[in-house]
C-alpha atoms as a PDB file:
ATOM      1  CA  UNK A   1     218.856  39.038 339.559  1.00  0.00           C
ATOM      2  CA  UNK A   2     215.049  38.077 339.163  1.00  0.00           C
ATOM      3  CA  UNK A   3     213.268  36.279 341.760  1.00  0.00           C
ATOM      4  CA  UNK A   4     209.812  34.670 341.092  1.00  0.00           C
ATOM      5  CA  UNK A   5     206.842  36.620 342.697  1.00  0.00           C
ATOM      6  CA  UNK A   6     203.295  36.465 342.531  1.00  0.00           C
ATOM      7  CA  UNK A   7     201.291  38.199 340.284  1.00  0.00           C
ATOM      8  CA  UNK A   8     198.832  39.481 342.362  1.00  0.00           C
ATOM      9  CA  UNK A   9     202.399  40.889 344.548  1.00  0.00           C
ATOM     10  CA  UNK A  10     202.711  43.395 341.631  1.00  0.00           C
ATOM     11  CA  UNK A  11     202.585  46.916 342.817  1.00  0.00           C
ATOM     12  CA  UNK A  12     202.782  48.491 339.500  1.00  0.00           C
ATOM     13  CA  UNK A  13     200.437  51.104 337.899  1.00  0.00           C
ATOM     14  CA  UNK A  14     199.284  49.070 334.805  1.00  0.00           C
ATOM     15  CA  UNK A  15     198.577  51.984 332.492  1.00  0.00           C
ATOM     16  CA  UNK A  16     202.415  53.592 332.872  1.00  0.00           C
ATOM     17  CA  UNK A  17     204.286  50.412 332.711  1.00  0.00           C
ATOM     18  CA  UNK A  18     202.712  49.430 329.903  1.00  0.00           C
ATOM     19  CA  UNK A  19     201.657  52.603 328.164  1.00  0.00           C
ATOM     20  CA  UNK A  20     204.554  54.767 329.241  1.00  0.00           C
ATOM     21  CA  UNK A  21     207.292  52.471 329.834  1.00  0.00           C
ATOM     22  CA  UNK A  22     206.593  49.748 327.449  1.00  0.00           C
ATOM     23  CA  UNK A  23     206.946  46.518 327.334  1.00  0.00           C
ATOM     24  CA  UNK A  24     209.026  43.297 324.969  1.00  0.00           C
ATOM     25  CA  UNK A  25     206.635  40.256 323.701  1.00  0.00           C
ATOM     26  CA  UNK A  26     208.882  38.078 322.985  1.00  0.00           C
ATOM     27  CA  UNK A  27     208.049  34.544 322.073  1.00  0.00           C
ATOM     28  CA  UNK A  28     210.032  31.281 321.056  1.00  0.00           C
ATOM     29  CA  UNK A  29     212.788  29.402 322.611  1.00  0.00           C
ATOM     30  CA  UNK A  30     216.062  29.688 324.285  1.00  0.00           C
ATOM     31  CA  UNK A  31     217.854  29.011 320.922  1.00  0.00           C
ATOM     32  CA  UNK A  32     215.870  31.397 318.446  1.00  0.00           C
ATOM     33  CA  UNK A  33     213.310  34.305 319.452  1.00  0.00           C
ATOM     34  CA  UNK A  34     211.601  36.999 318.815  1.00  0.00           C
ATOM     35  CA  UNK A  35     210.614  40.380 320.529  1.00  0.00           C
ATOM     36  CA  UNK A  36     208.733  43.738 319.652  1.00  0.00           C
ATOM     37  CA  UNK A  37     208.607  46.781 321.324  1.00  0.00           C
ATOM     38  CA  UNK A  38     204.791  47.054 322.409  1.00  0.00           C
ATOM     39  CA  UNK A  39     202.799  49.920 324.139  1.00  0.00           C
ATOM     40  CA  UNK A  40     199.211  48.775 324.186  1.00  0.00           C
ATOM     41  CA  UNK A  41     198.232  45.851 326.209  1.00  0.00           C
ATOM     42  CA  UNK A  42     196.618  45.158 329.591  1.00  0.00           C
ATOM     43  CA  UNK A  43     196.381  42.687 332.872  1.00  0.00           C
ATOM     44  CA  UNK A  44     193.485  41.785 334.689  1.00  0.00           C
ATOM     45  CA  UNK A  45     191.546  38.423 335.553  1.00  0.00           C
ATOM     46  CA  UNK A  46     189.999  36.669 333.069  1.00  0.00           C
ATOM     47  CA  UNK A  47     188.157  32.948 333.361  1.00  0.00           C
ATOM     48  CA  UNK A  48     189.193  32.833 336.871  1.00  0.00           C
ATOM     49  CA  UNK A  49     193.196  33.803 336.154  1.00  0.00           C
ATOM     50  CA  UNK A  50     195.200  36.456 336.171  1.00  0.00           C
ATOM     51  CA  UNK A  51     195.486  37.633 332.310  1.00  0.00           C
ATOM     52  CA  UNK A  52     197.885  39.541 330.285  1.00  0.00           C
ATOM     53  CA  UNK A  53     196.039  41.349 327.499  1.00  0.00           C
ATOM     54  CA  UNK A  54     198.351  42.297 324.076  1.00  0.00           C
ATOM     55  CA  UNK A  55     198.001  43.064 320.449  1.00  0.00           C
ATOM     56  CA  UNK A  56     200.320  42.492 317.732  1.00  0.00           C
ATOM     57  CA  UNK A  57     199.940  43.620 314.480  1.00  0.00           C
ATOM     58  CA  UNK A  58     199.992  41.305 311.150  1.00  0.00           C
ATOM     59  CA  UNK A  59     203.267  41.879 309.468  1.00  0.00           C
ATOM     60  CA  UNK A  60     204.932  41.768 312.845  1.00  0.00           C
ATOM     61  CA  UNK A  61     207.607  39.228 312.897  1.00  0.00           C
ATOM     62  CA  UNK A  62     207.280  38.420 316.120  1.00  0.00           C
ATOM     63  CA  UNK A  63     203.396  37.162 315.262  1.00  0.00           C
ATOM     64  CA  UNK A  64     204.565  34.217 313.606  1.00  0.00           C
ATOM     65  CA  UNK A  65     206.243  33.198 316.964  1.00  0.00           C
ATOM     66  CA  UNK A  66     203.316  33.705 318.888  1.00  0.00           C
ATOM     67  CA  UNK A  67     201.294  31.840 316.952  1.00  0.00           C
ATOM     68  CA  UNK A  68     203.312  29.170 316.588  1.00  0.00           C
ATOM     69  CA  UNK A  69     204.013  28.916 320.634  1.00  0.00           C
ATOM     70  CA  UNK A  70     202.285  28.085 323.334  1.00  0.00           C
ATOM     71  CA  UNK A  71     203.713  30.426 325.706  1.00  0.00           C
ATOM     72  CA  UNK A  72     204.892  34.501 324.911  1.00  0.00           C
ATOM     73  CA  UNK A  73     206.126  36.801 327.760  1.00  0.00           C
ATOM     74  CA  UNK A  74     206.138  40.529 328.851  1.00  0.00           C
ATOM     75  CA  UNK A  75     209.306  42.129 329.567  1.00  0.00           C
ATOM     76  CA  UNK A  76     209.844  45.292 331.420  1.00  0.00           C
ATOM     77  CA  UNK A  77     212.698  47.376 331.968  1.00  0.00           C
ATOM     78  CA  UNK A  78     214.191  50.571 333.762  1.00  0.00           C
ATOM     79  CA  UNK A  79     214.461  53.820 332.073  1.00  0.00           C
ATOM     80  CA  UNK A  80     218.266  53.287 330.863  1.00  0.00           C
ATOM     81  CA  UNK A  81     216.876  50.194 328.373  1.00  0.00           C
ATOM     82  CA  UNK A  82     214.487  53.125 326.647  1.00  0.00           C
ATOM     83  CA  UNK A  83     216.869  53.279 323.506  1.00  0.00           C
ATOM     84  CA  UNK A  84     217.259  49.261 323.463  1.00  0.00           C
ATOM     85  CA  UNK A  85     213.387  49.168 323.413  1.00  0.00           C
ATOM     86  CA  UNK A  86     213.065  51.793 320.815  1.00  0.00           C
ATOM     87  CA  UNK A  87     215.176  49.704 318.492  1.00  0.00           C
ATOM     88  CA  UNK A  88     213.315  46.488 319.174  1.00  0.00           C
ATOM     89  CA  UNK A  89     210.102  48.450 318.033  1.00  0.00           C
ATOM     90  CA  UNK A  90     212.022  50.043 314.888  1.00  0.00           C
ATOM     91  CA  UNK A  91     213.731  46.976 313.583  1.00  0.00           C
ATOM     92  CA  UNK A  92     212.413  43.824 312.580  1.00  0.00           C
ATOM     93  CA  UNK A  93     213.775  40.402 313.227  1.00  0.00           C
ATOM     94  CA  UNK A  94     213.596  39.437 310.020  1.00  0.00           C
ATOM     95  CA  UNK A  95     216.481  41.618 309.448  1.00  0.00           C
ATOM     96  CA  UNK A  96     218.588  41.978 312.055  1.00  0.00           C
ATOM     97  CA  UNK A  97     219.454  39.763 315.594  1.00  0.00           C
ATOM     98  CA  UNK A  98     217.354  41.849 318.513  1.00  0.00           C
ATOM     99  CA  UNK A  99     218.607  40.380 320.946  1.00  0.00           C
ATOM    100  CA  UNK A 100     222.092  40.389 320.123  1.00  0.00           C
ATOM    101  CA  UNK A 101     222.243  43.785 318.825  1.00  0.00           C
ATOM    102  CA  UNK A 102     220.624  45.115 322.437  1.00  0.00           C
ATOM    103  CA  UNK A 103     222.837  42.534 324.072  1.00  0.00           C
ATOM    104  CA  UNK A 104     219.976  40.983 326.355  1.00  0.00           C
ATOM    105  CA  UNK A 105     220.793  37.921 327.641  1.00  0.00           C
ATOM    106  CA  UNK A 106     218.136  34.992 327.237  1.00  0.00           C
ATOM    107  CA  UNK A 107     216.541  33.054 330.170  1.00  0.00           C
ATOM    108  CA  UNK A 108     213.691  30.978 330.295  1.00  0.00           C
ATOM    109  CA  UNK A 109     210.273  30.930 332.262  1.00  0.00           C
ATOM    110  CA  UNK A 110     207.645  28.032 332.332  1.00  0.00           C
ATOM    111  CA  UNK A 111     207.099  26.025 328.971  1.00  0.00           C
ATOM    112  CA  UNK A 112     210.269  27.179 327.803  1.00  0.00           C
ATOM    113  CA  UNK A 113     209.488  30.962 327.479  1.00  0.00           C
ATOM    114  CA  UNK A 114     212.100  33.186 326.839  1.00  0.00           C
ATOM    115  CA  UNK A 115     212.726  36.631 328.440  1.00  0.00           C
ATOM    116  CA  UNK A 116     215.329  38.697 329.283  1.00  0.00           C
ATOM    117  CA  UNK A 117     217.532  38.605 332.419  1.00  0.00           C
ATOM    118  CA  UNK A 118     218.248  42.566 331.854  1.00  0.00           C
ATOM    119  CA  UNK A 119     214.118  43.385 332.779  1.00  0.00           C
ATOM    120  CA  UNK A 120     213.203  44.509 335.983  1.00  0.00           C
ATOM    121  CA  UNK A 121     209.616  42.466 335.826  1.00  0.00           C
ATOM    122  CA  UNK A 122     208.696  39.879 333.779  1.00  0.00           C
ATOM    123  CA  UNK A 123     205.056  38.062 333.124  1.00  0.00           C
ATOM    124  CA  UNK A 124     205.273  34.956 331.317  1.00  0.00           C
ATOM    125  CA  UNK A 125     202.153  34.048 330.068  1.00  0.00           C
ATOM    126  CA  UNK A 126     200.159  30.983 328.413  1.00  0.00           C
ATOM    127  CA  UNK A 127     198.275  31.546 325.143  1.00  0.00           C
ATOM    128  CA  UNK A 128     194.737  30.904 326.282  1.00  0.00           C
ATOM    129  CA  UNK A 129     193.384  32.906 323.418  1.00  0.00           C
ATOM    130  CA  UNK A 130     193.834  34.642 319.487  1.00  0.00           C
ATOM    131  CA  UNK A 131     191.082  36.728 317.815  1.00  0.00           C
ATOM    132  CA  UNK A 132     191.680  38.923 314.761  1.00  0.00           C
ATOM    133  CA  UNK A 133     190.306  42.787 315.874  1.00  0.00           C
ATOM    134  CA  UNK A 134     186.994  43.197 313.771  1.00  0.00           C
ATOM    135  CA  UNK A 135     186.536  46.329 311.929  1.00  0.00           C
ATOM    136  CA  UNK A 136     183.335  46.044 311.656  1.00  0.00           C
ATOM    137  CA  UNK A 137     183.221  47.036 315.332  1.00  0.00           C
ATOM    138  CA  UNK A 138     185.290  49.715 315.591  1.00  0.00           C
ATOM    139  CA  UNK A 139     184.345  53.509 315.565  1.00  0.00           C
ATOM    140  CA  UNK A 140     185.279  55.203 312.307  1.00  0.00           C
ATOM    141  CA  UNK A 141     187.723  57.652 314.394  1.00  0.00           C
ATOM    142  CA  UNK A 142     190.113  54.675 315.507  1.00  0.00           C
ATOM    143  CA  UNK A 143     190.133  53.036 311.895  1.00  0.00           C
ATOM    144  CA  UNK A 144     191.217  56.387 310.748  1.00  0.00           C
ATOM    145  CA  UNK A 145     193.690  57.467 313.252  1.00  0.00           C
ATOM    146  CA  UNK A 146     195.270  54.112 313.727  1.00  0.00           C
ATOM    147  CA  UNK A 147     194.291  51.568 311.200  1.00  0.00           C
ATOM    148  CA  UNK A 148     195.325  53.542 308.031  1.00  0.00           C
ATOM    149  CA  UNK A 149     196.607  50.581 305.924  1.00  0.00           C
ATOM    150  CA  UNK A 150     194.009  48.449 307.491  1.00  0.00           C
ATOM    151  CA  UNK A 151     196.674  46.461 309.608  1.00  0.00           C
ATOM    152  CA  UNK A 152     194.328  45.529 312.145  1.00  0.00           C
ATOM    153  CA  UNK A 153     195.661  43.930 315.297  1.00  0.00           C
ATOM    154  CA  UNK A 154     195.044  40.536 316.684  1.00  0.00           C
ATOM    155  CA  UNK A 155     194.337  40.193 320.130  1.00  0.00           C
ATOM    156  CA  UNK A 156     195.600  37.431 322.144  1.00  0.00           C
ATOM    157  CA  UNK A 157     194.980  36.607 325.834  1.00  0.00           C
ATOM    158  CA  UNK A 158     197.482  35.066 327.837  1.00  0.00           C
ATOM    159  CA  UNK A 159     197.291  33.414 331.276  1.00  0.00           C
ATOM    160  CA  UNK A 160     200.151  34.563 333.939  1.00  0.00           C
ATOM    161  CA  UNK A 161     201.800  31.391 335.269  1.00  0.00           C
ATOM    162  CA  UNK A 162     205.228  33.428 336.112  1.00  0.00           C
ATOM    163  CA  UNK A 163     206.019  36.646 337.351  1.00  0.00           C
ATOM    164  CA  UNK A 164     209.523  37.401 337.586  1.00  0.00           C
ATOM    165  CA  UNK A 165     210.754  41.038 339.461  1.00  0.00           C
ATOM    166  CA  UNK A 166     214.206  42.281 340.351  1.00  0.00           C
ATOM    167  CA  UNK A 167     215.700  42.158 343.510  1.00  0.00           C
END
């Protein structure tokens, strides 16, 4: 069961959850989203709010939800939902149900946002923000390393309105 908390209550360490354990962005509705498997991303204030910091690449399904929506949110989850997280970065939606096949079960935050009820924190978050990364101001190292096909991410900045964390 998830209870609401506030987000400055969190008592994570930013850089394992979301570098170590990862994280879902899922965005959409109740009725038909989307979520990826992400590992970059960051929290932190922003304009006065507490902000949620991730980067999706552009032939990510889940990108067209995002964009469309005003709202995305972060799920995160205990170590046993590693192999359900691994499939939800391997597999696209536009292919196969996520959600279904990792049998999450859908619940809904402010403006409609759906996460799952199986995470053991949750940030839902309001678009407040949507740049495409420049390459033009990137070191030649990270274009190498990680850009090869020139899929540069875009950056979006969400404000957290919910926090969600498990009893």
């Amino acid at each position: 069961m998830l209870r609401k908390i506030e987000p400055k209550a969190l008592k994570e360490n930013v850089f394992s959850l979301v570098g170590d354990e990862w994280m879902l962005i899922t965005a959409g509705c109740a009725q038909r989203c989307n979520t990826m498997t992400a590992s970059w991303g960051g929290l932190g204030v922003l304009w006065g709010e507490n902000v949620a910091t991730i980067y999706v690449r552009p032939q990510r399904h889940t990108r067209e939800f995002i964009d469309r929506e005003e709202y995305f949110t972060l799920s995160f989850f205990d170590a046993e939902y590693k192999p359900q997280l691994a499939l939800c970065g391997a597999k696209s939606g536009r292919e196969v149900d996520k959600v279904k096949e990792c049998g999450f079960t859908v619940a809904c935050g402010e403006g409609g946002a759906p996460y799952f009820e199986q995470a053991r924190l949750v940030l839902v978050c309001r678009k407040q923000y949507a740049q495409p990364m420049d390459p033009a101001a990137m070191p030649a190292d990270v274009k190498e390393k990680w850009y090869p096909q020139s899929d540069f991410h875009t950056m979006y900045i969400g404000q957290i309105v919910e926090a969600y964390c498990k009893e």
